[in-house]
Protein backbone atom coordinates (compact mmCIF):
# COMPACT_ATOMS: atom_id res chain seq x y z
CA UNK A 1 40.18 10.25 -6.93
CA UNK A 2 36.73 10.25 -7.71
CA UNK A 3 37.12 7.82 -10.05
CA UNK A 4 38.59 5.71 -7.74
CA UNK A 5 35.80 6.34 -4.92
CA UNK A 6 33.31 5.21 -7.69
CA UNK A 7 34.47 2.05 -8.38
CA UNK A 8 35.10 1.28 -4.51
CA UNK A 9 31.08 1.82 -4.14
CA UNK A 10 30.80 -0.31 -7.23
CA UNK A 11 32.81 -3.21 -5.94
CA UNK A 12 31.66 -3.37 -2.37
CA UNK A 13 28.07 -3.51 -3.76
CA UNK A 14 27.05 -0.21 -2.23
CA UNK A 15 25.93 1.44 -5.88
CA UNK A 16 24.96 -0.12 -8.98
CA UNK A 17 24.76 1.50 -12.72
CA UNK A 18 21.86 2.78 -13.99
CA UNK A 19 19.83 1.22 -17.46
CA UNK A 20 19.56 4.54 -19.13
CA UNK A 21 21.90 5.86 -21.72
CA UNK A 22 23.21 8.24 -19.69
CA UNK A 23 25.95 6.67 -17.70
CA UNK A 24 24.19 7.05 -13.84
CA UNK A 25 24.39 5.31 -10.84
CA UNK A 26 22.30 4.73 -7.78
CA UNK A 27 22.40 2.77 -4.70
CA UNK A 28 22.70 -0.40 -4.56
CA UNK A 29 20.41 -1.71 -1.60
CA UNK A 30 18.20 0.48 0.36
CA UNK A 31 19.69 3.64 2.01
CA UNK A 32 17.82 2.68 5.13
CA UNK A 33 19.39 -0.51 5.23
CA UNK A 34 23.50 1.56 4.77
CA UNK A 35 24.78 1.88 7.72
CA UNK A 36 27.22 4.62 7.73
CA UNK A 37 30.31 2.90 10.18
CA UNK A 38 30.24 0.08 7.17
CA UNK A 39 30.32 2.64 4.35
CA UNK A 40 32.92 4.50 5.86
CA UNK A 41 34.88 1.21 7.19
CA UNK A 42 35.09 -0.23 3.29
CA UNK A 43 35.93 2.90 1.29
CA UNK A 44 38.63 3.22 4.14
CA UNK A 45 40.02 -0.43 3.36
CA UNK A 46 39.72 -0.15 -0.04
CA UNK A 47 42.19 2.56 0.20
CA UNK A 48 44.53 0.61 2.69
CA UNK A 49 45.06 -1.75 0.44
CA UNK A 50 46.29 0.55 -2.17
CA UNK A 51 49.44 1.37 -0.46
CA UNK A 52 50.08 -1.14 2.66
CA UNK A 53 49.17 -4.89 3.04
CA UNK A 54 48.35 -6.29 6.71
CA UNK A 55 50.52 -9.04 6.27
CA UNK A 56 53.86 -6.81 5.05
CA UNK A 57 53.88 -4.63 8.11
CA UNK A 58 54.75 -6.45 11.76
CA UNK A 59 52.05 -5.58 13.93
CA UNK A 60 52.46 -3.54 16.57
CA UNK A 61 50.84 -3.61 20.17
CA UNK A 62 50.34 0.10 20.32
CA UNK A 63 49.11 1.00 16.90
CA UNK A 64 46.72 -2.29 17.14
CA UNK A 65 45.07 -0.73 19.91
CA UNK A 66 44.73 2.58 18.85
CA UNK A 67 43.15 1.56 15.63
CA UNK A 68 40.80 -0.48 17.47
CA UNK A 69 39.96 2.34 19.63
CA UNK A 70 39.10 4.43 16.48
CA UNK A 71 36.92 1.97 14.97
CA UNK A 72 35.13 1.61 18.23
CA UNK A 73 34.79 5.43 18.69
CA UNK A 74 33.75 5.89 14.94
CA UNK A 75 31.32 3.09 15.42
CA UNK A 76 29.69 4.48 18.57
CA UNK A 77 29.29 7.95 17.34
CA UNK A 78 27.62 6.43 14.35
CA UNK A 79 25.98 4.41 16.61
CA UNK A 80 23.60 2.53 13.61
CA UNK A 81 23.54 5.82 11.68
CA UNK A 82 22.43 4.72 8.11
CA UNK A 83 22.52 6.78 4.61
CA UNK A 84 19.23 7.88 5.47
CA UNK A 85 19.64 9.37 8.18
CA UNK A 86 22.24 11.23 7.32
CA UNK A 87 20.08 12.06 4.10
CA UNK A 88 17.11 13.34 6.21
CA UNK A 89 19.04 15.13 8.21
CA UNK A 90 20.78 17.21 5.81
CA UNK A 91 17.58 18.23 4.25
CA UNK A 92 16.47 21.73 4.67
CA UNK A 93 13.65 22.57 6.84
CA UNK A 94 11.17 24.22 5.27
């Protein structure tokens, strides 16, 4: 699982390897510039496309809709969030 995780953020371009030795990784791009909706949107499609295929499962009305509410309520919670801000925000005041 982890494993797998790693190389999502490797192939979407979100981290890149380090040049030491020691087998490291940081992010790609800046973490201001992450937003967190697209983070979570392409480890979550990455996944997808593991086990089902849009084009091998008939759409349906219902279940189109509801996804697209999710995306639109993950994306407006989120609302622009980036890494960083989630990084500055879990850091302890002190």
């Amino acid at each position: 699982p982890l494993n797998q995780l790693l190389e999502v953020l490797l192939e979407r371009g979100f981290l890149v390897p380090t040049a030491s030795e020691a087998v490291g990784y940081v992010p790609a791009r800046d973490i201001e510039t992450i937003r967190l909706d697209e983070l979570l949107s392409r480890v979550r499609e990455a996944g997808e496309s593991h086990f089902v295929r849009p084009g091998q499962v008939p759409a349906l009305q219902a279940v189109d809709a509801l996804m697209e509410e999710l995306q639109g309520a993950q994306a407006a919670h989120l609302d622009g969030m980036t890494l960083r801000d989630l990084v500055v925000q879990r850091q302890p005041s002190g």
